[in-house]
PDB file of N, CA and C in Angstrom:
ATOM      1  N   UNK A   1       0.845  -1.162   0.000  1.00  0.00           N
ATOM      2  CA  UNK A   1       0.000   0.000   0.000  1.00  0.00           C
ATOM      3  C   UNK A   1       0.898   1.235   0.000  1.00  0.00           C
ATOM      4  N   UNK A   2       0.702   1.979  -0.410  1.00  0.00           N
ATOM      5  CA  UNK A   2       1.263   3.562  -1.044  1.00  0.00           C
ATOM      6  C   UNK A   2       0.563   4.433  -0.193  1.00  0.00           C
ATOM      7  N   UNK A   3       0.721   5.688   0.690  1.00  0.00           N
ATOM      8  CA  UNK A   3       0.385   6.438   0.967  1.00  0.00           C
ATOM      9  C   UNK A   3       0.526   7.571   0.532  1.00  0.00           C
ATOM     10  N   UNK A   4      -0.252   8.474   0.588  1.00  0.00           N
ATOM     11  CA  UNK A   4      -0.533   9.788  -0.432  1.00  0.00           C
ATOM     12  C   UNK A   4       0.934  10.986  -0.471  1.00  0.00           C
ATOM     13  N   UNK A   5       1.914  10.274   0.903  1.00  0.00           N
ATOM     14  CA  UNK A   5       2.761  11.291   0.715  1.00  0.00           C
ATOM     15  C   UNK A   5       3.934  10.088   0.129  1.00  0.00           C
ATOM     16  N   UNK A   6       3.603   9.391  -0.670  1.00  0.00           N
ATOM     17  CA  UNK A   6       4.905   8.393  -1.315  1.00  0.00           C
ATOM     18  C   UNK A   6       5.357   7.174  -0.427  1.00  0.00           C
ATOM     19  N   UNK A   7       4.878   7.383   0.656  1.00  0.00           N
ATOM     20  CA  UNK A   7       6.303   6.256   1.791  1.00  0.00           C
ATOM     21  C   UNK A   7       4.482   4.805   1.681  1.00  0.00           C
ATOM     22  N   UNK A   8       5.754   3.637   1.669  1.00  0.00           N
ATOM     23  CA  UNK A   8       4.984   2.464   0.972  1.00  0.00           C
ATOM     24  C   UNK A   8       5.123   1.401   2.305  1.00  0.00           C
ATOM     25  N   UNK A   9       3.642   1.209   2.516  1.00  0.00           N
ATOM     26  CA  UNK A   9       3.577   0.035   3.997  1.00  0.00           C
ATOM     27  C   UNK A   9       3.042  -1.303   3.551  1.00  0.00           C
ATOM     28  N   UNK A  10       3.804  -2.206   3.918  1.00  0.00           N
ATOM     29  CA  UNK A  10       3.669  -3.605   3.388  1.00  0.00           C
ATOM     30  C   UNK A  10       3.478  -4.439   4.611  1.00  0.00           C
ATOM     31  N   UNK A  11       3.792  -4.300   5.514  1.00  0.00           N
ATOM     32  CA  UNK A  11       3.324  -5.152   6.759  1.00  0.00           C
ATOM     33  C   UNK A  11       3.392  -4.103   8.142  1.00  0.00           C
ATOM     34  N   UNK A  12       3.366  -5.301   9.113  1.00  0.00           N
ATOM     35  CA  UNK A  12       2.928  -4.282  10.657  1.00  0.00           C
ATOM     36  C   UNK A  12       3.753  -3.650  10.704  1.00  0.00           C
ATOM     37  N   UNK A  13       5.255  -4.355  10.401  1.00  0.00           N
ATOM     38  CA  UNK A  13       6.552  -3.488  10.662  1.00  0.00           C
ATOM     39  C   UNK A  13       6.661  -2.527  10.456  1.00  0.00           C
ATOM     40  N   UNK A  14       6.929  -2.037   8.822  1.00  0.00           N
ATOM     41  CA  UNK A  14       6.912  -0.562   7.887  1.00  0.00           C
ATOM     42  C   UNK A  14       5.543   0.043   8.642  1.00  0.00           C
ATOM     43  N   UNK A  15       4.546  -0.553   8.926  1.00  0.00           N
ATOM     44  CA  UNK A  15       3.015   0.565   9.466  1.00  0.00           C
ATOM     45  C   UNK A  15       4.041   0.811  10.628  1.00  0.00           C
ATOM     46  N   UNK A  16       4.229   0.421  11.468  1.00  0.00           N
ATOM     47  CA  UNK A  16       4.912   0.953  13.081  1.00  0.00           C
ATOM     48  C   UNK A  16       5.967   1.926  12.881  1.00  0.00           C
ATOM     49  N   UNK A  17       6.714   1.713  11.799  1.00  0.00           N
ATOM     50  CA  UNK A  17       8.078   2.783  11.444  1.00  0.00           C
ATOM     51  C   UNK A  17       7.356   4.099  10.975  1.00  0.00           C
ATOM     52  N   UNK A  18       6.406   4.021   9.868  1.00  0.00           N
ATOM     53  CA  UNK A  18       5.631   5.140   9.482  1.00  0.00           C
ATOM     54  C   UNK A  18       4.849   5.919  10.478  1.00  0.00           C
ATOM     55  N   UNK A  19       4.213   4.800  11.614  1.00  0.00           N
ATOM     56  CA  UNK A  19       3.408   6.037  12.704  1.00  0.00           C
ATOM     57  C   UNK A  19       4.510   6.335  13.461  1.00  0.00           C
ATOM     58  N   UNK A  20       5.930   5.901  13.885  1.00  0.00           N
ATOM     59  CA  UNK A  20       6.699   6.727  14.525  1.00  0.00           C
ATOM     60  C   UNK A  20       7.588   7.731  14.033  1.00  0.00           C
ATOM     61  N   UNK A  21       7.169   7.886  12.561  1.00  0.00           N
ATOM     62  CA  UNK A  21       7.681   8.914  11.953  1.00  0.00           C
ATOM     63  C   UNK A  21       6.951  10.151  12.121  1.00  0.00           C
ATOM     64  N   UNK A  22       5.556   9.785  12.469  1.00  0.00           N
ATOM     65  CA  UNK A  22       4.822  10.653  12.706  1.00  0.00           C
ATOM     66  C   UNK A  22       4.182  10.907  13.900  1.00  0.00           C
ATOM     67  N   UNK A  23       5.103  10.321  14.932  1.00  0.00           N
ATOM     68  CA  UNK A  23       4.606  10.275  16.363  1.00  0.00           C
ATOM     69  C   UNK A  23       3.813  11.562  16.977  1.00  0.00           C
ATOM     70  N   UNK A  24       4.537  12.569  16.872  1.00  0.00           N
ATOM     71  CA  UNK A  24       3.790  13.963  17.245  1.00  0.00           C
ATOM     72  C   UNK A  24       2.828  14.265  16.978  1.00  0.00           C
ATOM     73  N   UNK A  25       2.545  14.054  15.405  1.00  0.00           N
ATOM     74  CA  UNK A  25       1.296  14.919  14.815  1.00  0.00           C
ATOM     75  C   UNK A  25       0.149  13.293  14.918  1.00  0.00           C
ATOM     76  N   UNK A  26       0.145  12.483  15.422  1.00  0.00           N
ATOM     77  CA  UNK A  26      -0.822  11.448  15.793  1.00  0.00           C
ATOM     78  C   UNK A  26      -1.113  11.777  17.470  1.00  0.00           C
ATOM     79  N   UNK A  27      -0.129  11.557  18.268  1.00  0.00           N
ATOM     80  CA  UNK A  27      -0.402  12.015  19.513  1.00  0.00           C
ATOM     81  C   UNK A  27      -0.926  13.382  19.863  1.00  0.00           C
ATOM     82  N   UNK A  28      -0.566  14.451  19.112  1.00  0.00           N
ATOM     83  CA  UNK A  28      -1.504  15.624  19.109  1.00  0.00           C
ATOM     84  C   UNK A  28      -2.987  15.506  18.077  1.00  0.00           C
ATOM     85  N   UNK A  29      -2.978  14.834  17.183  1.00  0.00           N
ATOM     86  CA  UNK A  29      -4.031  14.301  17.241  1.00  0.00           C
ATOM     87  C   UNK A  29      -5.104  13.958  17.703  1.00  0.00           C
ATOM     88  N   UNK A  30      -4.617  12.533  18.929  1.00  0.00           N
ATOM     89  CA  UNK A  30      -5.095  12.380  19.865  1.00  0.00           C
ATOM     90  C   UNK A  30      -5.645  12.999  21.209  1.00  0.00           C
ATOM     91  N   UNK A  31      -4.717  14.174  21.425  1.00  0.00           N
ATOM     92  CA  UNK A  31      -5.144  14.911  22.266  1.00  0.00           C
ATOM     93  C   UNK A  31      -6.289  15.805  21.551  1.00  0.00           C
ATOM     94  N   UNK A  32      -5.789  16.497  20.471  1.00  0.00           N
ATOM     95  CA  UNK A  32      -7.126  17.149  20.166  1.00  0.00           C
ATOM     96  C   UNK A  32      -8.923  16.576  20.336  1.00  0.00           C
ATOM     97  N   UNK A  33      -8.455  15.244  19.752  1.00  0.00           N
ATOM     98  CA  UNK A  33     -10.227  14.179  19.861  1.00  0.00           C
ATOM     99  C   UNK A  33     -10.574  14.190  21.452  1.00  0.00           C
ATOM    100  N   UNK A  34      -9.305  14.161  22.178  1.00  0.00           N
ATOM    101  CA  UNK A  34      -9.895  14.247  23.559  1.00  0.00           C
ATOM    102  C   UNK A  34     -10.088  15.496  24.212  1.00  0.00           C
ATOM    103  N   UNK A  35      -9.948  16.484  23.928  1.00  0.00           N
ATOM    104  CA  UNK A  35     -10.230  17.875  24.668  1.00  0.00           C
ATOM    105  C   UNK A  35     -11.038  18.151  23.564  1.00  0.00           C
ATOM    106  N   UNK A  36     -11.681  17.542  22.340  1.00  0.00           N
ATOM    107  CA  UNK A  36     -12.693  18.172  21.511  1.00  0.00           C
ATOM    108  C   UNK A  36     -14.196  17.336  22.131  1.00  0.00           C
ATOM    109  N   UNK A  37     -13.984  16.029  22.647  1.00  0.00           N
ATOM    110  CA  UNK A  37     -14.527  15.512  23.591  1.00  0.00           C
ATOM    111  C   UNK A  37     -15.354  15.928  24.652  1.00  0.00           C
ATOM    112  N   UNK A  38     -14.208  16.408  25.602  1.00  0.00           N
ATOM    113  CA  UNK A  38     -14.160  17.332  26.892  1.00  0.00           C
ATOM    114  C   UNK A  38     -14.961  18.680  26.730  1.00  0.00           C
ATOM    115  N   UNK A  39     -14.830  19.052  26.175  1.00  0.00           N
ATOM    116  CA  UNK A  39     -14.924  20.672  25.752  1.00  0.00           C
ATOM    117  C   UNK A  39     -16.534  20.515  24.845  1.00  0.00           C
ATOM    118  N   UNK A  40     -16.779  19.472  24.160  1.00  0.00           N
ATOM    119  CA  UNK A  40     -18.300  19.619  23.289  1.00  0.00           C
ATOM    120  C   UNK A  40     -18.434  19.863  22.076  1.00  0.00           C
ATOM    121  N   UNK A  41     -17.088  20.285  21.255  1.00  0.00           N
ATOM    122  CA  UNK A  41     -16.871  20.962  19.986  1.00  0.00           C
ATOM    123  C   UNK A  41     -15.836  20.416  19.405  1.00  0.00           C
ATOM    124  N   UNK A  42     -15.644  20.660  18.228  1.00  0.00           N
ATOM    125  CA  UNK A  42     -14.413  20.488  17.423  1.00  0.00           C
ATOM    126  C   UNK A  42     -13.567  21.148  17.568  1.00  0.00           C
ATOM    127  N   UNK A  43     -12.356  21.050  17.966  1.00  0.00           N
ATOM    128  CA  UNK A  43     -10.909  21.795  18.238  1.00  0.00           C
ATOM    129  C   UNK A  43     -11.095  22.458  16.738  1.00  0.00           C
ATOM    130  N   UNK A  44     -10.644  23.960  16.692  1.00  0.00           N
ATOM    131  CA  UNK A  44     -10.089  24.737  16.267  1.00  0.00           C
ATOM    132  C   UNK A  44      -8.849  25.128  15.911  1.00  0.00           C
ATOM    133  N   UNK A  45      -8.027  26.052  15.069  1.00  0.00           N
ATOM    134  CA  UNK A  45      -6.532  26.623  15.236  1.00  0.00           C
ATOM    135  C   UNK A  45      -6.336  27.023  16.918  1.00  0.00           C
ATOM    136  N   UNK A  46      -7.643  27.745  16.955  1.00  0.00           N
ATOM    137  CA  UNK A  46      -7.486  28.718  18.206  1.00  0.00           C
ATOM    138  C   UNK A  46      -6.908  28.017  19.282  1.00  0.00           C
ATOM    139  N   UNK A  47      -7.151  26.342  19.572  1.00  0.00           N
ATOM    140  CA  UNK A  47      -6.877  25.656  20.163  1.00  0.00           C
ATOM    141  C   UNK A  47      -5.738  24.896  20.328  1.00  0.00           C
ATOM    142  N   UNK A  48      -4.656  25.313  19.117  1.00  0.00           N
ATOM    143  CA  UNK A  48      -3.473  24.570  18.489  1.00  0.00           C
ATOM    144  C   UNK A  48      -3.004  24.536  20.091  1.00  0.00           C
ATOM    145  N   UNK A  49      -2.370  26.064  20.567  1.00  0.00           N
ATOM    146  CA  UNK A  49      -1.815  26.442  21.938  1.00  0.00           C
ATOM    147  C   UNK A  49      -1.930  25.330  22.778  1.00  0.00           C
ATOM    148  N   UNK A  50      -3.215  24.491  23.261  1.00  0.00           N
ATOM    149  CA  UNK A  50      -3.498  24.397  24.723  1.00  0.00           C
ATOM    150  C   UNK A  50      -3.227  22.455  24.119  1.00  0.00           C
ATOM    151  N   UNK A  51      -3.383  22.481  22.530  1.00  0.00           N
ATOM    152  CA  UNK A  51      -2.889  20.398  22.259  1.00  0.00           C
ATOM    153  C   UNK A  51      -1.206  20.718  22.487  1.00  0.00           C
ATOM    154  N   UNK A  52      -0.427  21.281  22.302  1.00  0.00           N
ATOM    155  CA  UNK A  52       0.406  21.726  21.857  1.00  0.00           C
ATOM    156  C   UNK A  52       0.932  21.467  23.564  1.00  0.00           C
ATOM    157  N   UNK A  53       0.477  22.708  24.323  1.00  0.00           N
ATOM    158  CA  UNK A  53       1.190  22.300  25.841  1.00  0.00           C
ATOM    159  C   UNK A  53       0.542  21.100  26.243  1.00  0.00           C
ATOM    160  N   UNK A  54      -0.262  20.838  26.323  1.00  0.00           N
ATOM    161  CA  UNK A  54      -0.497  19.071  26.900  1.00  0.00           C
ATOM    162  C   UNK A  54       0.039  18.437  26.334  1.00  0.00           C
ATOM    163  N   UNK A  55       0.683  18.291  25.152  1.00  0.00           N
ATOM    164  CA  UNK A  55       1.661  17.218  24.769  1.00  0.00           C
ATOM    165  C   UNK A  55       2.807  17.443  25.184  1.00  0.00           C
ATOM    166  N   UNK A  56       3.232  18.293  25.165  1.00  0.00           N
ATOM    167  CA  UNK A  56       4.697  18.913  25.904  1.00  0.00           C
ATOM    168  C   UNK A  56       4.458  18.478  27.585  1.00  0.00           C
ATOM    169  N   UNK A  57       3.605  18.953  27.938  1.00  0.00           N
ATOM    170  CA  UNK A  57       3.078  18.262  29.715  1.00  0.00           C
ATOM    171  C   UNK A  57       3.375  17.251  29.901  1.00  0.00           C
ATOM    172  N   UNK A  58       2.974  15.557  28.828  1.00  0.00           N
ATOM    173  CA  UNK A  58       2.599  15.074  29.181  1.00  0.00           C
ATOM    174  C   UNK A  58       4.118  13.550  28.417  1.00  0.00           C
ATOM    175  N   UNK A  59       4.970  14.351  27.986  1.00  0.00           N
ATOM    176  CA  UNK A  59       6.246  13.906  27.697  1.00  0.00           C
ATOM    177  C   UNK A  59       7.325  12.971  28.528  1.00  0.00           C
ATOM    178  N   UNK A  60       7.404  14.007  29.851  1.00  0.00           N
ATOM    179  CA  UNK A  60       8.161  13.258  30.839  1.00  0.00           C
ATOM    180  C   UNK A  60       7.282  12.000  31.353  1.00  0.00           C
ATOM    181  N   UNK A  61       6.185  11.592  31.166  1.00  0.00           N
ATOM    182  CA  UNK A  61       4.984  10.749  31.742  1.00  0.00           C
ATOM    183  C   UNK A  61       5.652   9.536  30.113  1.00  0.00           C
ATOM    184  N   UNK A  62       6.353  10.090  29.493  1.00  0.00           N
ATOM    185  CA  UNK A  62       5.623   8.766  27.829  1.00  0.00           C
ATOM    186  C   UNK A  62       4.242   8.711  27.319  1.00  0.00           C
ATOM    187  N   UNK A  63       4.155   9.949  27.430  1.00  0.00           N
ATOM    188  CA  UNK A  63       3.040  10.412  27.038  1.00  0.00           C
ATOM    189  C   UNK A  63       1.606   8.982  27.256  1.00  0.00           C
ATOM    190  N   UNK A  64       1.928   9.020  28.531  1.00  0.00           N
ATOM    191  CA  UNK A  64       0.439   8.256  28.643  1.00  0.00           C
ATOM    192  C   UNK A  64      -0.877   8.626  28.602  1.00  0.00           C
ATOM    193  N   UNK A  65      -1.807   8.091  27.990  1.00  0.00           N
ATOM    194  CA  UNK A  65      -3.421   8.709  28.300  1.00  0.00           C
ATOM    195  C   UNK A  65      -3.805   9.150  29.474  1.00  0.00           C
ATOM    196  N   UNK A  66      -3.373   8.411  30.516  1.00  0.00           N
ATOM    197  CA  UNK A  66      -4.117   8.857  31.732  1.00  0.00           C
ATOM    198  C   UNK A  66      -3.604  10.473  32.297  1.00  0.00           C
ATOM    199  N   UNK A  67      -2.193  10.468  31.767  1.00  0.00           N
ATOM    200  CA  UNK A  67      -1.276  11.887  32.050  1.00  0.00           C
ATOM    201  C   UNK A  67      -2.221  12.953  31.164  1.00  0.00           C
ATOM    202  N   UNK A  68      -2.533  12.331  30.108  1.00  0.00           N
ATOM    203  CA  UNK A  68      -3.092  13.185  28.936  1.00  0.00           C
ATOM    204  C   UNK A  68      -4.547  13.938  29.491  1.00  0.00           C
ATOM    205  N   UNK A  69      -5.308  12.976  29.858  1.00  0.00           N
ATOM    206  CA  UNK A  69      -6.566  13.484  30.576  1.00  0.00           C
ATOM    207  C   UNK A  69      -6.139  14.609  31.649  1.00  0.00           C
ATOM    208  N   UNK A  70      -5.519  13.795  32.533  1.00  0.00           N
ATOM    209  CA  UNK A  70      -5.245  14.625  33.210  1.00  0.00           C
ATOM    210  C   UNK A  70      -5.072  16.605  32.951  1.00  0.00           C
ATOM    211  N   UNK A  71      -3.490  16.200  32.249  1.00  0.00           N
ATOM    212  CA  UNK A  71      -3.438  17.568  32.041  1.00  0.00           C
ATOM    213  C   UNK A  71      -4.523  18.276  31.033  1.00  0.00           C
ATOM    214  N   UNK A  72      -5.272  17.697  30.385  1.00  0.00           N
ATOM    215  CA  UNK A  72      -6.487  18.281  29.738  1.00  0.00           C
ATOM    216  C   UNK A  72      -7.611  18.988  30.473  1.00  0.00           C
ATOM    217  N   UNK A  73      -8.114  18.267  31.490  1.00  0.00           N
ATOM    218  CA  UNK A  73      -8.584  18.587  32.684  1.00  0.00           C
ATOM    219  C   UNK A  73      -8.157  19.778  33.488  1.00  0.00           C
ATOM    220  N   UNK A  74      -7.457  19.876  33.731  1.00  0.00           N
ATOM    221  CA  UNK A  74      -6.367  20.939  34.638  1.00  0.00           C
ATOM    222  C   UNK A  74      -5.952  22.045  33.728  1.00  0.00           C
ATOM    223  N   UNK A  75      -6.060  21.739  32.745  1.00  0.00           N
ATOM    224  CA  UNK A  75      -5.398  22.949  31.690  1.00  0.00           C
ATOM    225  C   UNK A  75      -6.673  24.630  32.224  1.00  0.00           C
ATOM    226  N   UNK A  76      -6.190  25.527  32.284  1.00  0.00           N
ATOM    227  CA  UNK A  76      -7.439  26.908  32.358  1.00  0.00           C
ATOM    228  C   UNK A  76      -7.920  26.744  31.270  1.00  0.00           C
ATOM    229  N   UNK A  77      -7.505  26.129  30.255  1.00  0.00           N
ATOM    230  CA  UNK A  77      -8.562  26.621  28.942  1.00  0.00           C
ATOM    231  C   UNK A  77      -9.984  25.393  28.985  1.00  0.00           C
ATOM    232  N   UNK A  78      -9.621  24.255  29.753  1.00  0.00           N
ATOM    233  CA  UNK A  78     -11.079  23.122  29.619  1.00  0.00           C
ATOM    234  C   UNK A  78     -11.875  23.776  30.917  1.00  0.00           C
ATOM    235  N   UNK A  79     -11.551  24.589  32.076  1.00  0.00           N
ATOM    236  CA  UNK A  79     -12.094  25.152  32.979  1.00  0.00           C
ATOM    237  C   UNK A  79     -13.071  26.332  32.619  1.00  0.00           C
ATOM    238  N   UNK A  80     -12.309  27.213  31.295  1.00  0.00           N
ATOM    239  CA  UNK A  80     -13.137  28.116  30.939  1.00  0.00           C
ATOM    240  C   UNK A  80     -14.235  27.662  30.185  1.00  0.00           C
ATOM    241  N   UNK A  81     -14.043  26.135  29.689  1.00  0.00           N
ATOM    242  CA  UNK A  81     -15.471  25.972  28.431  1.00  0.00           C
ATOM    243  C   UNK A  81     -16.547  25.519  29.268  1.00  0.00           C
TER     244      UNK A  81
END
């Protein structure tokens, strides 16, 4: 299989090398679905800021989910929605 930006996945292996090529922008990803969750709405640009420090937060942890909630939770910006 070919993906739209050229790089070609043929088994689990090459899929696992390709999502850790793209580790960041999947794990911020992830955070976005979960504070878009939290919050009631679809994350925005406006919102880049607050995926952006919870992933940085949640680094020294290995970025676990439960760290992730956490600091999502606690962040002032899920307090203000």
């Amino acid at each position: 299989m070919k993906l739209s930006d050229g790089r070609k996945v043929q088994d689990m292996k090459s899929l696992k090398a390709v999502m850790l090529e793209d580790k960041a922008r999947i794990l911020k990803g992830i955070i976005g679905k979960l504070i878009s969750y939290g919050i009631g709405r679809e994350t925005t640009i406006a919102d880049r800021p607050y995926i952006d420090e919870v992933y940085t937060k949640i680094q020294p942890q290995e970025y676990s989910l439960r760290a992730a909630i956490q600091e999502i939770i606690l962040h002032p910006e899920f307090v203000k929605k």
